[in-house]
N, C-alpha and C. Protein backbone atom coordinates (compact mmCIF):
# COMPACT_ATOMS: atom_id res chain seq x y z
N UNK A 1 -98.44 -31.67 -44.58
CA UNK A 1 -98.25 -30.65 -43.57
C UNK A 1 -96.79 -30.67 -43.13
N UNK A 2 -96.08 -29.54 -42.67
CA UNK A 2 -94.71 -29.43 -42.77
C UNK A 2 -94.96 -29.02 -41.07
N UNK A 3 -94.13 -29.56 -40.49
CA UNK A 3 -93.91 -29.55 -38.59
C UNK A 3 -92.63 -29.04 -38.54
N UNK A 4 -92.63 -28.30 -37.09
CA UNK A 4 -91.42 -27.79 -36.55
C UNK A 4 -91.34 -28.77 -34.83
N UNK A 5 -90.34 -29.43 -35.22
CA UNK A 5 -90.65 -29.64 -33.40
C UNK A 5 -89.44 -29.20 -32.65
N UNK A 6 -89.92 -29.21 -31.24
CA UNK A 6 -89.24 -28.76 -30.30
C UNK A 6 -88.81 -29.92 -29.14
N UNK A 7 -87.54 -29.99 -28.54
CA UNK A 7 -87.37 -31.19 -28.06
C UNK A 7 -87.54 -30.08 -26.18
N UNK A 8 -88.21 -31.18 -25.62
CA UNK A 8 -87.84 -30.41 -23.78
C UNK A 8 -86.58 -30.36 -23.68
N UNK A 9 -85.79 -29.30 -23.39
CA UNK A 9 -84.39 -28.96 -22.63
C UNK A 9 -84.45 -30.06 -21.13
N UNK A 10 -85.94 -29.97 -20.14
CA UNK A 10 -85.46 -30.68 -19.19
C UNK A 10 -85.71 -32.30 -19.39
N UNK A 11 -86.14 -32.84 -19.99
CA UNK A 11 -86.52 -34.27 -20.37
C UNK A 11 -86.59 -34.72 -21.75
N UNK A 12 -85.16 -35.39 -22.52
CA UNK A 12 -84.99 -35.74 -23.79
C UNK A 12 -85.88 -36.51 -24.23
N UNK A 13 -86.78 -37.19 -23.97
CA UNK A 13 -88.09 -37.91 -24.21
C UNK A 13 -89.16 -36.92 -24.71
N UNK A 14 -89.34 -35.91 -24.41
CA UNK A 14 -90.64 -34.91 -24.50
C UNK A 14 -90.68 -34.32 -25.91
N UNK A 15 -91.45 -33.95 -26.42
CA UNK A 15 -91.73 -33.31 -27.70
C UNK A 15 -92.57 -32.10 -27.47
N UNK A 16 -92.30 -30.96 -28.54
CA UNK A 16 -93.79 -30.62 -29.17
C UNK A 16 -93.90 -30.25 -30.35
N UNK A 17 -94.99 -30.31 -31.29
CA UNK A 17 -94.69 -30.04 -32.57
C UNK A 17 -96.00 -29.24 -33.12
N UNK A 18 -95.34 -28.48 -34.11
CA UNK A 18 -96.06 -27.22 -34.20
C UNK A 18 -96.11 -27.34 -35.84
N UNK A 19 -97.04 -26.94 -36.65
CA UNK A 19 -97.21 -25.92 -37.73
C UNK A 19 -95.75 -25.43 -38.06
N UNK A 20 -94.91 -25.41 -38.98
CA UNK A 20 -93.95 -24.86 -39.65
C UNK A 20 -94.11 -23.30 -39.70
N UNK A 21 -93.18 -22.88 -38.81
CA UNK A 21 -93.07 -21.25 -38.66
C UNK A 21 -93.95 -20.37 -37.54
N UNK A 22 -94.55 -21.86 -36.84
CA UNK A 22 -95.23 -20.99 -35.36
C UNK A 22 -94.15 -20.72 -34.55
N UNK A 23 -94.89 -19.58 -34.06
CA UNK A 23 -94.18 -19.03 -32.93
C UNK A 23 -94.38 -19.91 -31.37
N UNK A 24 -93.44 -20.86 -31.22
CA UNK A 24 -94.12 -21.36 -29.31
C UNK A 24 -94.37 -20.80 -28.64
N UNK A 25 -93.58 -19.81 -28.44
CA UNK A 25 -93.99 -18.33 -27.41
C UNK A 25 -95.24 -18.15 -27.17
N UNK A 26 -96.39 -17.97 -28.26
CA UNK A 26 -97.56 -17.46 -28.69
C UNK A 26 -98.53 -18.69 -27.79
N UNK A 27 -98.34 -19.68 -28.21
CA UNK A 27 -98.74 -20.88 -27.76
C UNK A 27 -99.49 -20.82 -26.21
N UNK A 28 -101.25 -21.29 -26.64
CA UNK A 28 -101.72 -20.84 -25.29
C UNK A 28 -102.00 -22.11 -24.69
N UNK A 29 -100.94 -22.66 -24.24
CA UNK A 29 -100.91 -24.03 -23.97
C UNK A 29 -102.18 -23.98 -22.22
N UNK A 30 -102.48 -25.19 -21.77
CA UNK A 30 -103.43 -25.42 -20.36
C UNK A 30 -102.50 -25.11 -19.09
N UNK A 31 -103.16 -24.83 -18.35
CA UNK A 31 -102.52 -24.76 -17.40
C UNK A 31 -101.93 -26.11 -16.54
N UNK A 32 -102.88 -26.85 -16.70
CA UNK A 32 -101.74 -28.40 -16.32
C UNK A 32 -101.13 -28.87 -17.28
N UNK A 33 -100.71 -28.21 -18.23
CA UNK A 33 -99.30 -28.76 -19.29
C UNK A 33 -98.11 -29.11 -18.40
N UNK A 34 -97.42 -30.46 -19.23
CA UNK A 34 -95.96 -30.72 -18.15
C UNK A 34 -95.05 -29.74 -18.37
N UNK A 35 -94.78 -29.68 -17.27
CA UNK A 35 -93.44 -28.76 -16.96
C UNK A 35 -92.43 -28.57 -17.97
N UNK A 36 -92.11 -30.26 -18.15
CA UNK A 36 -91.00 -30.14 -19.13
C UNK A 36 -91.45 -29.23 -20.46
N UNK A 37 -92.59 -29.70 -21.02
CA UNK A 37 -92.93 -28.86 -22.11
C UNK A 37 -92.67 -27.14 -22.24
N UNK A 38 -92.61 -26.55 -21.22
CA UNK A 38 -91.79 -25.37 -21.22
C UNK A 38 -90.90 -24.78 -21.89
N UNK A 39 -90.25 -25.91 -21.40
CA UNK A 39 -88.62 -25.29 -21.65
C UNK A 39 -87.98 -26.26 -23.20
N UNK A 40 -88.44 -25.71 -23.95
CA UNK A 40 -87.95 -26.23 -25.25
C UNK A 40 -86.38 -25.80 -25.76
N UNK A 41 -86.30 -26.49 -26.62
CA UNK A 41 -84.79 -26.23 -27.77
C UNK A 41 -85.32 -27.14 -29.18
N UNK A 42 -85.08 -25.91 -30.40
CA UNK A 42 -85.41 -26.60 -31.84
C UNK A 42 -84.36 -28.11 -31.89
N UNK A 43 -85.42 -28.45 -32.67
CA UNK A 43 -85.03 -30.35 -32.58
C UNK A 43 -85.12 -30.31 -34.17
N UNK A 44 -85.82 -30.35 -34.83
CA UNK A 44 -86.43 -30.31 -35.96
C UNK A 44 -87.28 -29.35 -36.80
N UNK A 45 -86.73 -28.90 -38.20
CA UNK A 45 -87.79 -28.03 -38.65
C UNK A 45 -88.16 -28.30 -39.79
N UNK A 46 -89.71 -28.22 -40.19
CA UNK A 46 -89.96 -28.14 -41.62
C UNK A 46 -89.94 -29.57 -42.12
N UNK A 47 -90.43 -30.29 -41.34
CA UNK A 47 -90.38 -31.64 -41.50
C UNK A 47 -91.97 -32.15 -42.12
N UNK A 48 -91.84 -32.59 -42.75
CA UNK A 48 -92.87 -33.12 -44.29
C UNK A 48 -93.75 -34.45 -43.26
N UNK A 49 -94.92 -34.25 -42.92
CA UNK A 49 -95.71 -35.47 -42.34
C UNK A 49 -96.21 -36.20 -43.45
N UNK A 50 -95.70 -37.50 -43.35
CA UNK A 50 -96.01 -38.41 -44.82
C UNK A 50 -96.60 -39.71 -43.85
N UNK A 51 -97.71 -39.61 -43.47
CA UNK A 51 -97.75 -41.51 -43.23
C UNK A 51 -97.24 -42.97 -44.06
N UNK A 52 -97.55 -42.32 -45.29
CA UNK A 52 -97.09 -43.51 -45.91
C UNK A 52 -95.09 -44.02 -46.02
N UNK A 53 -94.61 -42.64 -45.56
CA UNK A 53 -93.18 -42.96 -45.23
C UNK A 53 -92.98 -43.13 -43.53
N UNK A 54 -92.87 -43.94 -42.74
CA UNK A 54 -93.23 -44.34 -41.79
C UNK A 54 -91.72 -43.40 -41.03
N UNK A 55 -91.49 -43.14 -39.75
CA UNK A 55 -90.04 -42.58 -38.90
C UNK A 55 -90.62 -42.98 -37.81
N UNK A 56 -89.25 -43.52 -37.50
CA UNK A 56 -88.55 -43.88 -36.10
C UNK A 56 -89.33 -42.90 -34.81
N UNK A 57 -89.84 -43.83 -34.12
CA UNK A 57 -90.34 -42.51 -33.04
C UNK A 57 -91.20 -41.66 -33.51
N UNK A 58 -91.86 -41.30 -34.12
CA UNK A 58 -92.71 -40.45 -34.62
C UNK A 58 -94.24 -40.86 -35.07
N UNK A 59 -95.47 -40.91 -34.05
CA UNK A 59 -96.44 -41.63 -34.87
C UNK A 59 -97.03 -40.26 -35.70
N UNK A 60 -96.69 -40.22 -36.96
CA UNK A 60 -97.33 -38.46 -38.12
C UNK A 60 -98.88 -38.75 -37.80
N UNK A 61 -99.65 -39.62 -37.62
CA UNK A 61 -100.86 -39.60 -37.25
C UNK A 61 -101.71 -38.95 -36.35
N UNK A 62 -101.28 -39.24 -35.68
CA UNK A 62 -101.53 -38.75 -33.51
C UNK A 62 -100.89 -37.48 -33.85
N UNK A 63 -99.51 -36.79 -34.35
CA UNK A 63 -99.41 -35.61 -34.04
C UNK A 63 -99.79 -34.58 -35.14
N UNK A 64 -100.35 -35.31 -36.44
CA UNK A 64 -101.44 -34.55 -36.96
C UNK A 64 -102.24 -33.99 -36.38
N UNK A 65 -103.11 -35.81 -36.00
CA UNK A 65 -104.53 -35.31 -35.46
C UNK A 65 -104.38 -34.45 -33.89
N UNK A 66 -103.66 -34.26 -33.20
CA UNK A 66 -103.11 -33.25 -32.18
C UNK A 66 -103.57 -31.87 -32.67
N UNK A 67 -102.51 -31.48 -33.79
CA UNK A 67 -102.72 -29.82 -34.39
C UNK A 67 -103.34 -29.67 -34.91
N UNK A 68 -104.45 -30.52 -35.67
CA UNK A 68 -105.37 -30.27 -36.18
C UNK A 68 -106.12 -29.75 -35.34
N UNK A 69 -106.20 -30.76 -34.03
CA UNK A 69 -107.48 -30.15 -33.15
C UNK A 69 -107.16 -29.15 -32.72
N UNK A 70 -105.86 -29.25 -31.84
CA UNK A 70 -105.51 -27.81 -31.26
C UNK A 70 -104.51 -26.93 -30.89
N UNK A 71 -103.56 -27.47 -32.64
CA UNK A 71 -102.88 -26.26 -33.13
C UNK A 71 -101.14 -26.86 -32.68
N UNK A 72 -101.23 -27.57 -31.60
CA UNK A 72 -99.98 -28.08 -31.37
C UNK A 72 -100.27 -29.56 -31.04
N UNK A 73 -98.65 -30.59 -30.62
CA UNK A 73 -98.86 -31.99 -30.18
C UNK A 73 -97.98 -31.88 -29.33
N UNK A 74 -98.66 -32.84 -28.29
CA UNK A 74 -97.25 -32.84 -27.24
C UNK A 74 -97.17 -34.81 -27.36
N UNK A 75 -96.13 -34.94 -27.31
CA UNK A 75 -95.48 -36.41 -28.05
C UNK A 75 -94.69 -36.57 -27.24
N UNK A 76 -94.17 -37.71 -27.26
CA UNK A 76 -92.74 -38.56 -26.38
C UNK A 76 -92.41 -39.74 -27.52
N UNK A 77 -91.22 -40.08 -27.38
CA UNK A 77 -89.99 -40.75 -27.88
C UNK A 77 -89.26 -41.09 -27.45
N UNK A 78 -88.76 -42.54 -27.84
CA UNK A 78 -87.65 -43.33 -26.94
C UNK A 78 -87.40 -44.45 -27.91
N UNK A 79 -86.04 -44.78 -27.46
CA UNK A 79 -85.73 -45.56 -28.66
C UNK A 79 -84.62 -46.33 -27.88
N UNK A 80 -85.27 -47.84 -27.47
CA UNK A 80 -83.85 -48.21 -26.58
C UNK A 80 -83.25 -49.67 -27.54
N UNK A 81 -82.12 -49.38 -27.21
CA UNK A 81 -81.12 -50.96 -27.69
C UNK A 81 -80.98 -51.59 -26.76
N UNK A 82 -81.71 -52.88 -27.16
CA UNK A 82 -80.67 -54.01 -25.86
C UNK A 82 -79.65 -54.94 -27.09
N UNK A 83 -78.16 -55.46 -26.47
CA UNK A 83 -78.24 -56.17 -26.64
C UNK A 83 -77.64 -57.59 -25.56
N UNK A 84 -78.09 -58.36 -26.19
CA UNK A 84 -77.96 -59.61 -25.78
C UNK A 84 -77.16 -60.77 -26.33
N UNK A 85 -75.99 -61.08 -24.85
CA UNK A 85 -75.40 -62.49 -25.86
C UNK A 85 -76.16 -63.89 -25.42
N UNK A 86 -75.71 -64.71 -26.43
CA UNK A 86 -76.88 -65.96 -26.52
C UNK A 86 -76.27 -66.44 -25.12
């Protein structure tokens, strides 16, 4: 399955990911959807869900099984560095 995602404009953590070539607009998201999810900007398109090739931040599982059920995923991501001297 090939995904388009969308990153939140107001919270760089937020996701959503769609079917390759949906329209978000269209998208009849709930009425208690987060806020941030709104306000999107393309992040990624046309991106190939492979479990067996594993990515950073991305569980392809969970946001399969998301659109499978209902057409979109709403996801979060974070990716922090510490480092540390001995």
């Amino acid at each position: 399955m090939k995904i388009d995602i969308y990153k939140s404009t107001k919270n760089g953590d937020k996701y959503l990911s769609v079917p390759s070539g949906t329209d978000v607009t269209t998208l009849q998201l709930p009425e208690n959807t987060d806020q941030d999810i709104l306000s999107l900007s393309p992040f990624k398109t046309e991106l190939e869900l492979d479990p067996s090739k594993p990515r950073i931040a991305l569980d392809q599982e969970d946001v399969k099984a998301q659109i499978d059920d209902r057409g979109y995923a709403i996801h979060g991501a974070t990716v922090k560095i510490e480092i540390k001297s001995p």
